[in-house]
C-alpha atoms as a PDB file:
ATOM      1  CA  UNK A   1     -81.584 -39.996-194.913  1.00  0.00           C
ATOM      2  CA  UNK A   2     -81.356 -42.367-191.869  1.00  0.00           C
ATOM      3  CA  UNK A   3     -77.888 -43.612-191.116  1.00  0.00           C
ATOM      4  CA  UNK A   4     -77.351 -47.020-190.979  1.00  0.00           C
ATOM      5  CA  UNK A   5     -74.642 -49.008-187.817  1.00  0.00           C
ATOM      6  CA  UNK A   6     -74.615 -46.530-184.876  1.00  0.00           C
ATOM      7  CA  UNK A   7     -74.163 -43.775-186.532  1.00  0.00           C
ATOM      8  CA  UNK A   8     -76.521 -40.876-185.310  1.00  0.00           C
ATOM      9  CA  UNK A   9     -79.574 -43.101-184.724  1.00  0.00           C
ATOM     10  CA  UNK A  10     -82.925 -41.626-182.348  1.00  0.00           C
ATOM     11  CA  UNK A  11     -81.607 -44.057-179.692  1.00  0.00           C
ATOM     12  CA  UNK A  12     -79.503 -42.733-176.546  1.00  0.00           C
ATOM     13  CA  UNK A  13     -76.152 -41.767-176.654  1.00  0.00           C
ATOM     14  CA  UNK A  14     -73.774 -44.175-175.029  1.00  0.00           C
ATOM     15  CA  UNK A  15     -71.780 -42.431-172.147  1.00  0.00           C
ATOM     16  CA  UNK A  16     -68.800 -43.043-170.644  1.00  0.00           C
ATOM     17  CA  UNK A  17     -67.564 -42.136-167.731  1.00  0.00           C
ATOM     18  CA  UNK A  18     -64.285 -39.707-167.801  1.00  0.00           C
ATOM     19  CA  UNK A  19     -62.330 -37.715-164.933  1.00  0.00           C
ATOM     20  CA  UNK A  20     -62.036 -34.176-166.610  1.00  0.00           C
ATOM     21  CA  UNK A  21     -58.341 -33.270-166.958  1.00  0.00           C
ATOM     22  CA  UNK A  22     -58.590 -29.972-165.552  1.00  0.00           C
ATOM     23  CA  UNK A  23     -60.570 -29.888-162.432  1.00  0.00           C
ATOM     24  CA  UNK A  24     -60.091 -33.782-161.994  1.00  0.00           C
ATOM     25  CA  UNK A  25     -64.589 -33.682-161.835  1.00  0.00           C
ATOM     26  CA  UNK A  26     -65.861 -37.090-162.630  1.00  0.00           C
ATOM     27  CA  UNK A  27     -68.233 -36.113-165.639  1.00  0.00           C
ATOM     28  CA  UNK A  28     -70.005 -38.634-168.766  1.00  0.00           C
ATOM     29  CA  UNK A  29     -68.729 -37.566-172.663  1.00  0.00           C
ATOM     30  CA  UNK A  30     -70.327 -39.464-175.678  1.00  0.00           C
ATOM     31  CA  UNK A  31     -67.334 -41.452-176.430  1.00  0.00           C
ATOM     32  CA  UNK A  32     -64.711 -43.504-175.291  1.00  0.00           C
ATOM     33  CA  UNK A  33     -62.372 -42.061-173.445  1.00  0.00           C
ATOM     34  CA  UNK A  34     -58.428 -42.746-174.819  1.00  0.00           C
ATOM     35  CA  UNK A  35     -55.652 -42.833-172.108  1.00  0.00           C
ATOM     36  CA  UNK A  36     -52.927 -40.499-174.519  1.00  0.00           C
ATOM     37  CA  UNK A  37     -56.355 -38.119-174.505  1.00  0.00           C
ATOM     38  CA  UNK A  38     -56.804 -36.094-172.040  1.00  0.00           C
ATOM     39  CA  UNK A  39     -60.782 -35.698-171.697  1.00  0.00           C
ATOM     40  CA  UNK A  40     -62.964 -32.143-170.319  1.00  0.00           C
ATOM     41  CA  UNK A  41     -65.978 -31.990-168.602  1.00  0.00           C
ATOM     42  CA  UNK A  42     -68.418 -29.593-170.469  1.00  0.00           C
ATOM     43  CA  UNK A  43     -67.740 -26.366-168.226  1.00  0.00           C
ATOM     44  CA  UNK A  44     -63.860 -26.780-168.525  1.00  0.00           C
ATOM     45  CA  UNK A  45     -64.467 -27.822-172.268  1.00  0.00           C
ATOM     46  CA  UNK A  46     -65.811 -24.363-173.253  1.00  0.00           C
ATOM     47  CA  UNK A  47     -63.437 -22.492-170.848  1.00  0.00           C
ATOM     48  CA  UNK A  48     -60.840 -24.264-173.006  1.00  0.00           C
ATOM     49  CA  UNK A  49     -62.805 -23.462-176.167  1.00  0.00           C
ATOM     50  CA  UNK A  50     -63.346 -19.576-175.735  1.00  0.00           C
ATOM     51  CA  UNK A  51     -59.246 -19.004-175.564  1.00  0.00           C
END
């Protein structure tokens, strides 16, 4: 079952680079960040997430 166009292929991930909305860290998330988004590093993310 291989998906086909980018999906979730065995190559890398493509990161981009975010500032994390909370503690204003520059951090990497696996998609492209939105401006009307705001965006979490991974520590803040599951801060967030545990609420």
């Amino acid at each position: 079952m291989g998906y086909q166009g980018g999906g979730f292929s065995s190559g890398p991930r493509e990161m981009h680079k975010a500032t994390c909305a909370e503690c204003k860290k520059e951090c990497e998330v696996p998609f492209k960040p939105r401006e009307d988004r705001p965006v979490y590093c991974k520590d803040c993310f599951s801060k967030r997430k545990d609420r």
